[in-house]
Structure formats: C-alpha cells, structure tokens
Protein backbone atom coordinates (compact mmCIF):
# COMPACT_ATOMS: atom_id res chain seq x y z
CA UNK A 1 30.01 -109.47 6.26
CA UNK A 2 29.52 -109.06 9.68
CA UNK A 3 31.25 -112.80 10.16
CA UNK A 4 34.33 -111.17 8.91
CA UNK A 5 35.31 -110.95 12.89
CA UNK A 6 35.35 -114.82 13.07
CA UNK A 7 38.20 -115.17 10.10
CA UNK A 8 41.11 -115.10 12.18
CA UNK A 9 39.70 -117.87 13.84
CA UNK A 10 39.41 -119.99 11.37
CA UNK A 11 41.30 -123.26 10.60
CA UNK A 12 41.14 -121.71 6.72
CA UNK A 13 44.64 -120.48 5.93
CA UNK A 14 43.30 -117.83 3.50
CA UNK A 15 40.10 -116.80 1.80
CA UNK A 16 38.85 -115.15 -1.02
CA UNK A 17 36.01 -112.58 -0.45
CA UNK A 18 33.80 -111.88 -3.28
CA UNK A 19 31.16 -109.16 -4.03
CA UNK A 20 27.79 -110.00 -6.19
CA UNK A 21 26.22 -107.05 -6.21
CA UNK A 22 26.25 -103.04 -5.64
CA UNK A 23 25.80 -102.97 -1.86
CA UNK A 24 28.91 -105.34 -1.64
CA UNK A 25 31.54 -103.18 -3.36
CA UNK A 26 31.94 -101.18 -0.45
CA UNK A 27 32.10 -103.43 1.82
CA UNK A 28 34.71 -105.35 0.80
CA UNK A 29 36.72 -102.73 -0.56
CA UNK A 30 36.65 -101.90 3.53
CA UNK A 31 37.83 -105.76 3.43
CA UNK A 32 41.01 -104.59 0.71
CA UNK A 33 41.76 -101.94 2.84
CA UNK A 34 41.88 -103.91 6.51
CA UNK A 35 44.65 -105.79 8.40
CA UNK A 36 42.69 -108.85 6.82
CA UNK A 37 44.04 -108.50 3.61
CA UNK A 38 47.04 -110.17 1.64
CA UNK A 39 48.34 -107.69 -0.16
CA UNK A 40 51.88 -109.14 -0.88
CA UNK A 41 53.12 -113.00 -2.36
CA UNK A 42 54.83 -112.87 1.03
CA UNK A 43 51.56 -112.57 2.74
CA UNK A 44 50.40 -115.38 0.47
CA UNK A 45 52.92 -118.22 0.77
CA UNK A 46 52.94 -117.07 4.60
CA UNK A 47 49.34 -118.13 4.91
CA UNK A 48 49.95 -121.25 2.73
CA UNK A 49 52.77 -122.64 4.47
CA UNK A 50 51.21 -122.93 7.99
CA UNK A 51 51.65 -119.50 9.49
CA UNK A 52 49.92 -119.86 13.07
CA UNK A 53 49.35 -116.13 13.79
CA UNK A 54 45.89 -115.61 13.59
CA UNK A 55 46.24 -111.87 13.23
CA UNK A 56 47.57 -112.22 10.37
CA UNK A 57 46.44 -111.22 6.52
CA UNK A 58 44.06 -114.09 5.56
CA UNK A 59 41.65 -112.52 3.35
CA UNK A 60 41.56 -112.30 -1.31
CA UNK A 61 39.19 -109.22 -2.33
CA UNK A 62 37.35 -110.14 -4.93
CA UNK A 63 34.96 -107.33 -6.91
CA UNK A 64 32.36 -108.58 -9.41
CA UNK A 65 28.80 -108.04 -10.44
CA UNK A 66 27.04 -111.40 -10.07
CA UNK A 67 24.50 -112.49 -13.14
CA UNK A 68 21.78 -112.73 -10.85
CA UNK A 69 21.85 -108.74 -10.22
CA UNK A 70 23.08 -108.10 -14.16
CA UNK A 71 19.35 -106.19 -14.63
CA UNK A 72 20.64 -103.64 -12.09
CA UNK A 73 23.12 -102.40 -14.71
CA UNK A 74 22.66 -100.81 -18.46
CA UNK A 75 25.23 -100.92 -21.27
CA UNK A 76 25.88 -97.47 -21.80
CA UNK A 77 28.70 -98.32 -24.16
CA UNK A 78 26.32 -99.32 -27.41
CA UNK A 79 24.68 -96.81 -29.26
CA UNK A 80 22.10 -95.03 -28.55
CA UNK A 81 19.73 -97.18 -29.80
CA UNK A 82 20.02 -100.17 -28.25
CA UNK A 83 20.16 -98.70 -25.00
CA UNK A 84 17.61 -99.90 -22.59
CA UNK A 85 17.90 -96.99 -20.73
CA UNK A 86 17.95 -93.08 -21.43
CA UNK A 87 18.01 -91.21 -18.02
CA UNK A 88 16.15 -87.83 -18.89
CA UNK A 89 18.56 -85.13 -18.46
CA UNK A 90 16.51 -82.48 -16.67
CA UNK A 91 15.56 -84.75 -13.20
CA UNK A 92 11.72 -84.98 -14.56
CA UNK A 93 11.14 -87.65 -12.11
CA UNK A 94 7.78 -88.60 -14.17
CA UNK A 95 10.30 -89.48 -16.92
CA UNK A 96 13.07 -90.82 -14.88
CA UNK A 97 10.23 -93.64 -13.99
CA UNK A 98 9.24 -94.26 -17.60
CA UNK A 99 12.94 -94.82 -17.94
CA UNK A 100 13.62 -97.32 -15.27
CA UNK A 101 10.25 -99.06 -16.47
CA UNK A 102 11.56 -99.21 -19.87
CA UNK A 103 14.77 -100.70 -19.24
CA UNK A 104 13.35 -103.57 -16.39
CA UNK A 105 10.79 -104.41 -19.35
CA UNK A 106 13.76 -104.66 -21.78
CA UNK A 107 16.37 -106.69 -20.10
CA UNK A 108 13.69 -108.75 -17.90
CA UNK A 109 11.48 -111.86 -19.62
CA UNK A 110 8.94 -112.09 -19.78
CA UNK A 111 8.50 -108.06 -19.71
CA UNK A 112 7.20 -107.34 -16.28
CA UNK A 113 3.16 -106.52 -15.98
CA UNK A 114 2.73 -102.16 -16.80
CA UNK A 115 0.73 -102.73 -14.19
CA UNK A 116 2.84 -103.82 -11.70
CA UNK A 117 3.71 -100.82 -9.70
CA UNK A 118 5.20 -102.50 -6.65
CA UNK A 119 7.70 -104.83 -8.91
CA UNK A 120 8.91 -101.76 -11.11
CA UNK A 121 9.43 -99.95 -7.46
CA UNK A 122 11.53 -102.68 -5.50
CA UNK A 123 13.96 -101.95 -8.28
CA UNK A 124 16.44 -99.86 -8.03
CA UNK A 125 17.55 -97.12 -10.73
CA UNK A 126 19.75 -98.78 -12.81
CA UNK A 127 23.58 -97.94 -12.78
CA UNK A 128 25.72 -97.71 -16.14
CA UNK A 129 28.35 -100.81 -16.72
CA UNK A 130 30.64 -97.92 -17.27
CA UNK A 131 30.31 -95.91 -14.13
CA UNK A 132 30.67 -99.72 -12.27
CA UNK A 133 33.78 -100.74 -14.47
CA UNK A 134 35.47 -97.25 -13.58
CA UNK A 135 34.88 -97.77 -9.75
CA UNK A 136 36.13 -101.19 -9.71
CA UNK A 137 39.27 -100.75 -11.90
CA UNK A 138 40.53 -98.20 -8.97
CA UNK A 139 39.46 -100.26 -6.55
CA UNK A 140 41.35 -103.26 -8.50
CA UNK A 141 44.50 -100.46 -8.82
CA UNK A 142 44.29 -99.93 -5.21
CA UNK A 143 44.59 -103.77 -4.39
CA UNK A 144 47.46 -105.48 -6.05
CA UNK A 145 46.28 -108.55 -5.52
CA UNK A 146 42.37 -108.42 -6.06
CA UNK A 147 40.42 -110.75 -8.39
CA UNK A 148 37.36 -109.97 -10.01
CA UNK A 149 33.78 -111.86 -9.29
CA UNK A 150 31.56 -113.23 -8.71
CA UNK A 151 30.71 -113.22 -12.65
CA UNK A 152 28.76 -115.32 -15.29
CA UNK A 153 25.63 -116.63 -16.34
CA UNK A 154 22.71 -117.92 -15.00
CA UNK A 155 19.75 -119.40 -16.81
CA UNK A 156 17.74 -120.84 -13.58
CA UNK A 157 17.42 -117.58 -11.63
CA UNK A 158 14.36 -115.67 -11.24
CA UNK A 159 14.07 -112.17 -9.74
CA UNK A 160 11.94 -111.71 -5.86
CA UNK A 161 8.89 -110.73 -5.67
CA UNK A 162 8.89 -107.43 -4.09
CA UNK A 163 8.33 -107.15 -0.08
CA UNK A 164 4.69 -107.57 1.20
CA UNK A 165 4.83 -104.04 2.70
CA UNK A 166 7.14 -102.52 -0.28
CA UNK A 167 9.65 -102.15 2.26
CA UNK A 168 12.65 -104.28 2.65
CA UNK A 169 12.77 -105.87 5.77
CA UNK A 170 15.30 -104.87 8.14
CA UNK A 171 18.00 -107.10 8.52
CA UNK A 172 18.69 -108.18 12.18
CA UNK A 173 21.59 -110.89 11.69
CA UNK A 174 24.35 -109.03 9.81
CA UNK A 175 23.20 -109.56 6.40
CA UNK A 176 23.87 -107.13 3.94
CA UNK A 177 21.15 -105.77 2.09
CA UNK A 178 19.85 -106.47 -1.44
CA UNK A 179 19.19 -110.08 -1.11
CA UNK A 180 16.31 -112.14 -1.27
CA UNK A 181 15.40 -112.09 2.23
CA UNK A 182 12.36 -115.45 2.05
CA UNK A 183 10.63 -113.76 -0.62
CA UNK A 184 9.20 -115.52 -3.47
CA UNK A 185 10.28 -116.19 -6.69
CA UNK A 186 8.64 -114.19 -9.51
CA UNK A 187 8.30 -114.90 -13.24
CA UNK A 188 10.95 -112.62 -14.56
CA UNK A 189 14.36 -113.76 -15.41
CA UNK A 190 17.52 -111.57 -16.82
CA UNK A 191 17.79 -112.03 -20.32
CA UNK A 192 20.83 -113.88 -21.44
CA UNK A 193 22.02 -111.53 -24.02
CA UNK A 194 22.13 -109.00 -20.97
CA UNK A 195 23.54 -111.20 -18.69
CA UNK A 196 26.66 -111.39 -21.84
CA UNK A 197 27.01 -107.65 -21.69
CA UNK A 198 27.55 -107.32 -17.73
CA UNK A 199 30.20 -110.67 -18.41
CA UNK A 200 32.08 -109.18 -21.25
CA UNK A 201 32.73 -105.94 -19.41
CA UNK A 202 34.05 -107.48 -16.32
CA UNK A 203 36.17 -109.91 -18.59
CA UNK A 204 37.57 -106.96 -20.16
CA UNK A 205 38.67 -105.25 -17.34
CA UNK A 206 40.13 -108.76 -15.76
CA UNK A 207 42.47 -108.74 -19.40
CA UNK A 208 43.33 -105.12 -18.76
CA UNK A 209 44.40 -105.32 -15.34
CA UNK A 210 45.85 -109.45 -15.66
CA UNK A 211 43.43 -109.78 -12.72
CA UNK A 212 41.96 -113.63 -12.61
CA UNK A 213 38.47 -113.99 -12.52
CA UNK A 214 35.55 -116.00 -10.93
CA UNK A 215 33.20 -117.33 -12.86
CA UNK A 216 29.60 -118.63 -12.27
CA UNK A 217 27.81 -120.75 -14.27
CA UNK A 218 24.19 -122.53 -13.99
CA UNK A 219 22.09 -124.30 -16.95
CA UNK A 220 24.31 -121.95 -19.07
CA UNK A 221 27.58 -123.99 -19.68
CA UNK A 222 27.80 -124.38 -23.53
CA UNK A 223 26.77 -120.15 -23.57
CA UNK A 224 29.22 -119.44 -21.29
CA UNK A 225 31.97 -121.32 -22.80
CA UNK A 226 31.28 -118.93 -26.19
CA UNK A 227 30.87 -115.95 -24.12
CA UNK A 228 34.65 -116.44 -22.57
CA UNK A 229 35.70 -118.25 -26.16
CA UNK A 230 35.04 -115.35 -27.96
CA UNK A 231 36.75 -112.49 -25.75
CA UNK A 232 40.45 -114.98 -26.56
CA UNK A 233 39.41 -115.42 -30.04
CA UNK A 234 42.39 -114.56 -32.75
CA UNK A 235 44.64 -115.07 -29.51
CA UNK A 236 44.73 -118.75 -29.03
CA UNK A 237 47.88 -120.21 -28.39
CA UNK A 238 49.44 -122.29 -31.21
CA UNK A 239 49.49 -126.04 -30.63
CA UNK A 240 51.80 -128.60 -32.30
CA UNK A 241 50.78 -131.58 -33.55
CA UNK A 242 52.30 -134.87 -32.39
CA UNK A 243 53.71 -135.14 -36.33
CA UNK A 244 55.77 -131.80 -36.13
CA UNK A 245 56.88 -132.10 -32.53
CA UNK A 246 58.30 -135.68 -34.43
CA UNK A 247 60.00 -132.89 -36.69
CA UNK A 248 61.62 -131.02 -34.24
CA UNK A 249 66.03 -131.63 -33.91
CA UNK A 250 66.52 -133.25 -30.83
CA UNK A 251 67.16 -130.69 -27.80
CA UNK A 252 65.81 -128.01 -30.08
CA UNK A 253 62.79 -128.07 -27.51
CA UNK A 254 61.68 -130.42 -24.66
CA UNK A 255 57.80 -130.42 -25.19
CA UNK A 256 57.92 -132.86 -21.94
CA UNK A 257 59.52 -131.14 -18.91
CA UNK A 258 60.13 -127.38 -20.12
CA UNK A 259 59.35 -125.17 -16.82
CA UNK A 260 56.56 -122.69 -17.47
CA UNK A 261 57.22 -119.39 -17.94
CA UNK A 262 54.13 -118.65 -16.11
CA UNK A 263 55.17 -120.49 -12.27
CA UNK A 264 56.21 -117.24 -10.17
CA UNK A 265 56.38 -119.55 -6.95
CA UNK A 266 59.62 -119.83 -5.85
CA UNK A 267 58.96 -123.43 -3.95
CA UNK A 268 57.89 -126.49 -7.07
CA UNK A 269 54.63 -125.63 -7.82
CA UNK A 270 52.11 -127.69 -9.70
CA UNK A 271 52.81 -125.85 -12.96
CA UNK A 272 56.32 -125.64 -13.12
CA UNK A 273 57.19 -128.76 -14.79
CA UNK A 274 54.80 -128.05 -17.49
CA UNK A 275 55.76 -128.44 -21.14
CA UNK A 276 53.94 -126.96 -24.18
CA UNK A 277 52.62 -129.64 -25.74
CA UNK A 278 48.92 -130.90 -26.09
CA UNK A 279 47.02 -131.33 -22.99
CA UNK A 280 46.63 -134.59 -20.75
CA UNK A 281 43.56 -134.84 -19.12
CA UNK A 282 43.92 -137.88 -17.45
CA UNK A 283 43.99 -137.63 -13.46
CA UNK A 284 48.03 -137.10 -12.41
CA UNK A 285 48.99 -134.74 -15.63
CA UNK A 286 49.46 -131.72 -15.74
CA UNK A 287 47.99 -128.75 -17.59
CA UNK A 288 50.61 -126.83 -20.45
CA UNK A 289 52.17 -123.18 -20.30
CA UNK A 290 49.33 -121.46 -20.55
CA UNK A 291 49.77 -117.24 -20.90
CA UNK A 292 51.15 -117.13 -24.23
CA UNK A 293 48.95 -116.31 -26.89
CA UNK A 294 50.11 -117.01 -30.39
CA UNK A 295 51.77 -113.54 -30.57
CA UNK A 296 54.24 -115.34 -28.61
CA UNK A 297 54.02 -112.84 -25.72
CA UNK A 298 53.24 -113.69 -22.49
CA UNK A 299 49.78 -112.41 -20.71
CA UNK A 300 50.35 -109.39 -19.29
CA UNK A 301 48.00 -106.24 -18.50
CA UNK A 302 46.13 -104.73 -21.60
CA UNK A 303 44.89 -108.70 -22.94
CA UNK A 304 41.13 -108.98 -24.20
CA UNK A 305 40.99 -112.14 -22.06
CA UNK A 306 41.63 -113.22 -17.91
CA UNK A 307 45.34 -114.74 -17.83
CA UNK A 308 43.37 -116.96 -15.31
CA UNK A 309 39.54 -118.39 -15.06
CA UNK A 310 38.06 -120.39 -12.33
CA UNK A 311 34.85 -122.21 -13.25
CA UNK A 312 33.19 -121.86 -9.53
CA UNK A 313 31.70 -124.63 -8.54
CA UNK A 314 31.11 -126.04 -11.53
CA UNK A 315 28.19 -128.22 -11.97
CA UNK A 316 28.25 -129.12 -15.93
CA UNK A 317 29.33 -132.62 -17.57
CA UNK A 318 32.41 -134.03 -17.52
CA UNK A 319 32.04 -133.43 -21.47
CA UNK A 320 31.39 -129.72 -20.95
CA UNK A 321 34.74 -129.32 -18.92
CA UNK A 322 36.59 -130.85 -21.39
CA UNK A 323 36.16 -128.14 -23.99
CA UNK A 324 37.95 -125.77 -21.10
CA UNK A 325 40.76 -128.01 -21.30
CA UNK A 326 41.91 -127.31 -25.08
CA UNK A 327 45.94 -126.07 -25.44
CA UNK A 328 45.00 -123.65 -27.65
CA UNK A 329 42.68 -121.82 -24.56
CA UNK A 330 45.22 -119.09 -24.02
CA UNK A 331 43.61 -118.24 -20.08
CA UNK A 332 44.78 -120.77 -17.62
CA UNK A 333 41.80 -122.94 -15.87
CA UNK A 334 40.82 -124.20 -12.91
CA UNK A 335 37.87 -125.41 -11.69
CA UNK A 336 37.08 -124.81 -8.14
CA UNK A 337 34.10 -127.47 -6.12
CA UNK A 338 31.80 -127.38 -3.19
CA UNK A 339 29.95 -129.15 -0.82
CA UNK A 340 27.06 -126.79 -0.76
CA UNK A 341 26.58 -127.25 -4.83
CA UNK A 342 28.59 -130.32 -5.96
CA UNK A 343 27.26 -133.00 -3.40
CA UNK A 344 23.87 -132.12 -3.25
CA UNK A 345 22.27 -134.65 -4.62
CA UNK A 346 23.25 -138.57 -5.35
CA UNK A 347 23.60 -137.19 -9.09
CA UNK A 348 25.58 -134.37 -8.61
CA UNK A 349 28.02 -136.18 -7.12
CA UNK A 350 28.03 -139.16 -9.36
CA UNK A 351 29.08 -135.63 -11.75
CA UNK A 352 31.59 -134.33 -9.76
CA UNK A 353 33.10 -137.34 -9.38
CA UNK A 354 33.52 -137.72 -13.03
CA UNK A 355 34.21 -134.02 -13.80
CA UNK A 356 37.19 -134.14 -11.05
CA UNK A 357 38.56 -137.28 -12.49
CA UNK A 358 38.91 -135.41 -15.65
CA UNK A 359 40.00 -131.81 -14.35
CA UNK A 360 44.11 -131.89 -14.12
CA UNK A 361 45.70 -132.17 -10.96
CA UNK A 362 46.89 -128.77 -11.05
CA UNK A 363 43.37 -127.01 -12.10
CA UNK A 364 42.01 -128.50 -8.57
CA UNK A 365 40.34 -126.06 -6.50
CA UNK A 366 38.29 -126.28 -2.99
CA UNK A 367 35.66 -123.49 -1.68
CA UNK A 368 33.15 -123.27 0.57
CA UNK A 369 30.15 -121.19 -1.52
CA UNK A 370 29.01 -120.15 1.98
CA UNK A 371 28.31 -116.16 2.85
CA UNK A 372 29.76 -116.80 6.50
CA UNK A 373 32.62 -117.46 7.99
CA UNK A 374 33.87 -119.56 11.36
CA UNK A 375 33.00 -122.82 11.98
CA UNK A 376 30.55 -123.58 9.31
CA UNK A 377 32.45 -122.77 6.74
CA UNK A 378 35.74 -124.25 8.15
CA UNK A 379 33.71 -127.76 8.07
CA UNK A 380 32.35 -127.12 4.57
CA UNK A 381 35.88 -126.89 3.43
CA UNK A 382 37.16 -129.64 5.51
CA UNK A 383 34.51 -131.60 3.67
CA UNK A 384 35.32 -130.68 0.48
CA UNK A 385 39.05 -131.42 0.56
CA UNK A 386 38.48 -134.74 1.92
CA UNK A 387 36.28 -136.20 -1.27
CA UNK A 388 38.52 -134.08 -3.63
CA UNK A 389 41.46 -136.23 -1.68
CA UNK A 390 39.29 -139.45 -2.16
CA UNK A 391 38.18 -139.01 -5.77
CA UNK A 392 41.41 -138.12 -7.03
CA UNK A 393 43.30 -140.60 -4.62
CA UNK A 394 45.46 -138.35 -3.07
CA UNK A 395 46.71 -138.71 0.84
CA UNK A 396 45.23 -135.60 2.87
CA UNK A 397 48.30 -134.15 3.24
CA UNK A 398 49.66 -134.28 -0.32
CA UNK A 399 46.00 -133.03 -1.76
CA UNK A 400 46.08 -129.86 0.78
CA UNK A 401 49.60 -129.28 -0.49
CA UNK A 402 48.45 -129.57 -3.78
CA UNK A 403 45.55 -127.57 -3.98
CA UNK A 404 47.44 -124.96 -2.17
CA UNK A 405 50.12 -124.32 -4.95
CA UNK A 406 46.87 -124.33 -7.23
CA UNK A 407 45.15 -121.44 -5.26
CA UNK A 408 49.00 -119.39 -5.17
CA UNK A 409 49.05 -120.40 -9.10
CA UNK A 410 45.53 -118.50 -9.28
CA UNK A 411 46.08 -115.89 -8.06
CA UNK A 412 49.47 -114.88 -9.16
CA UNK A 413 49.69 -117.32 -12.54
C-alpha cells in the first residue's frame, strides 16, 4: 500500500485495489474513502476516455478474503456442531488456546503436530465469517462502487512456517503485514470444504449487494465452477433452442441484435448489441443478455449469485472456460489475464493463447497481479494488452478501447 502515492503517476487510467486478507480491509477502506477513489460512472468513463489530470479518481476498492488466509476465519453460521471453533465465554485464556488449536487442526491438513507450539502461535485467533461479512457489507454500503475480492479456491497453497524468532519480522519497505515474508512453506494446507464456506459467504453478500466479484482460482477449476454453479442454481436463465427460435412470428423477437437490458454505458459498449440467444464462442462474438434469471427479472440487489464474475487470471483449459460460457449461467463473465501468471512458462502461454481465443471479445480483461504500483506495474499491463491485442488480432488501439468498455461493463453490468 505504501505505492499508492505513485498511482497518479501512472500511465494506468484506473485500477482496481483488492484486499486478501484481515490487515488489508482497513487499508483500503482508507483507499474508498481518499481522493483516489471513483465513486461515480462519471468518474469512471472520465478515467476511460483519456482524462489527463493525474489528480484525479483512478482507484476500484475491492474487499475480499483471499483462500489462502480462509483458515483465519470460522463459520459461525452452522450449528453448533460443526463448528471448528467455540470461543470459551469466560476469557479462560487456557481454553481460549485449546480453542484456536482445535479449529487450526480442523480446517488445516494434515492436522498440524499437538506439539507444535510455535505453528499453533503464529496464528492468529480466528475471526467469525459473520463478524467479517457484517464489516464488509458497510464498508461495501459506504462505497457505491466497490467490488468484492480477492475470493476463491486454491488447492496448491501451503501455510508459512512460523518466523525463526516467533516474531514477525518488521517490515522495512511498505509491506503490509501478514504475508509470507521468505519463510518456508509448511505441510499444512486449508481444507477445501473450508475454503467453500469463506467463498459462499462472500458470494452471498456480492448477490445481496449486486456487487461483482473477483475470483481466484488454482488446481481447483472444476470445484470452483460447482462452488459458483450451485449458489445460481434454480436461477439459470432459460435458453431457446435453435428449433423454437424457428417457431417464433417474425418480429415477435430479434434473437440477433436485441440491445441488452444490462449495457448502462451511454457510448456503444461491447454488450449492447447483444441478443438472447445461445452463446458464440468463437473469437469476434459476443456474449448474450446476461442478468435475467428465468424469473424473468433482471439482477438486482437481494440475488443468491454475483450479477458479474471475473475469473482472475485464469490459468485452467480452454475446456474448463468453456463451461463458464453456457447461456443459461445467469452471472455475466469475464475472464481477466496476466503477465505475471499467464506467460510464465512456454505452456502457459501455449494455454492462454487458446483460452483467449475462446473467451468472447467482450469477456476480455487485462491486470497486472502485481502488489505495487508505478512503473512496474504500468509495464506489466502494457505487456499484457499487447499479446491480448496479438492473440485476438486486434489493432492496439481498438483492443484498449475494447477492453475498456469490458472493465466499465464489470463494474457497472
């Protein structure tokens, strides 16, 4: 956070800040509540149509609870039961320790060694999903235009070791605090049916508030797509088939250029010439109305589901993508790519070339995955829009354009 200074700087016309953990929320809730951020659409399409004041709003809040701090929470909604955690109610601190231990060993695999005193004491207490969900929804209330993540699932990461000394070093370069900080890896993972709970909270409060959501996802695709399946389940949007749009009287209904109810920019944005028929996914088309669930109403607040879900840099198959792009999928997608994770390697970008050749023109997103801003990030971005440009064979101009009615179409639908 402390490169937050060298944002107005930046080439970037506008950027989306996003929290991952508990020590973030506050921080860029200070973000929400500075000169830096757009809280208007005038704000927006200012930024996005080449506004040259640098001291102007530039910066998306974005609150979530990452996956790879899920362990720090407990579901306090299930019964009592299943809860991995029972703070004792009198303070016993001897108790309040066989707590914490309880619910590490529950949600963590494998269980963390009794033994380990140090790992059970780099911990922190855990905090209820409840108490979190409450805080963010008024933070969400208090900024119109905030998003929530970054959220998902994550099968690869493993939880630090604790610090040498037991103490956490103290950060000298304007890091905030909670990370990793060069330690080693341990064992210990969070499990996945944890990692759900923490998702399906934050994906409940994105439906009640219409708020769009970030989503990560690593080795976890086909669990992730039935985690977000199931919170739009009963709610899919009706699809015809080719056979009874055939049926329909002529005029009745233009399944090919109807503009979509759910384009609020006023300039031609990539989804206003959408139709409602079934999904092209061929480079060039474009995706259908999407915020209409089969009650026939429109997404608005008070939904089980996100009216719109970006798959952050999303490293799964072509394949896996394409389940995302079903017309019955009430949520509108995107899928958002970056240098730092999608041309890593020779074979992740042999995959990213074939996943953005079958992502829809208007689902295209760019981002930088970098915890700075300034220069580095600037170039990471730069980077990125040229090969999405390339891939998709777009001329610079036209795929900045582009990708710039996507990001307005994100975050206002």
């Amino acid at each position: 956070m402390a490169s937050l200074e060298d944002i107005p700087g930046m080439n970037a016309a506008v950027l989306t800040v996003m929290a991952t953990r508990s020590q973030d929320q506050s921080l860029v809730a200070d973000v929400a509540a500075s000169p830096l951020a757009v809280r208007t659409r005038k704000d927006l399409l200012e930024d996005l149509s080449g506004n040259q004041d640098r001291n102007r709003a530039r910066a998306i809040p974005c609150f979530g609870w990452h996956p790879w701090f899920s362990h720090q929470l407990y579901d306090d909604t299930i019964p009592d039961s299943e809860k991995t955690y029972h703070p004792p109610a009198d303070g016993n601190e001897e108790d309040a320790r066989s707590a914490k231990r309880a619910h590490y060993s529950a949600v963590l695999t494998p269980a963390p060694n009794p033994d380990d005193d140090a790992f059970f004491d780099s911990l922190p207490e855990p905090a209820s999903i409840s108490s979190y969900t409450d805080a963010t929804r008024k933070r969400l209330l208090d900024s119109p235009l905030a998003l929530i993540g970054e959220i998902g699932l994550d099968k690869a990461f493993r939880l630090p070791q604790p610090f040498p000394d037991g103490q956490p070093a103290q950060a000298t370069d304007g890091k905030t605090p909670g990370g990793r900080d060069g330690r080693l890896l341990s064992p210990q993972r969070v499990r996945m049916d944890h990692q759900i709970a923490v998702l399906k909270a934050q994906l409940r409060l994105a439906g009640e508030l219409g708020r769009a959501v970030s989503v990560h996802g690593v080795q976890a695709h086909g669990v992730l797509y039935d985690a977000l399946a199931s919170c739009w389940k009963g709610h899919e949007r009706e699809v015809l088939s080719r056979k009874e749009r055939r049926q329909i009287a002529p005029g009745a209904e233009d399944f090919s250029s109807s503009s979509s109810s759910s384009s609020s920019s006023s300039s031609s944005s990539a989804s206003e010439d959408e139709g409602e028929g079934a999904r092209h996914t061929t480079s060039g088309r474009k995706q259908p109305k999407r915020e209409e669930d089969r009650s026939g109403k429109e997404h608005g607040q008070g939904a089980p589901y996100p009216p719109r879900i970006c798959l952050h840099s999303f490293s799964g198959p072509a394949e896996m993508l394409k389940q995302y792009l079903n017309p019955a999928i009430p949520a509108r997608m995107f899928v958002s790519f970056s240098a730092a994770i999608n041309l890593g390697t020779a074979g992740g970008l042999q995959k990213f070339e074939d996943v953005l050749r079958t992502c829809p023109d208007d689902g295209v997103l760019v981002e930088s995955d970098l915890h700075v801003a300034g220069e580095e990030m600037d170039a990471a971005l730069e980077s990125m829009y040229r090969r999405v440009c390339e891939v998709k064979g777009w001329g610079l101009e036209e795929g900045v354009r582009k990708i710039s009615e996507n990001y307005h179409a994100f975050i206002f639908g």
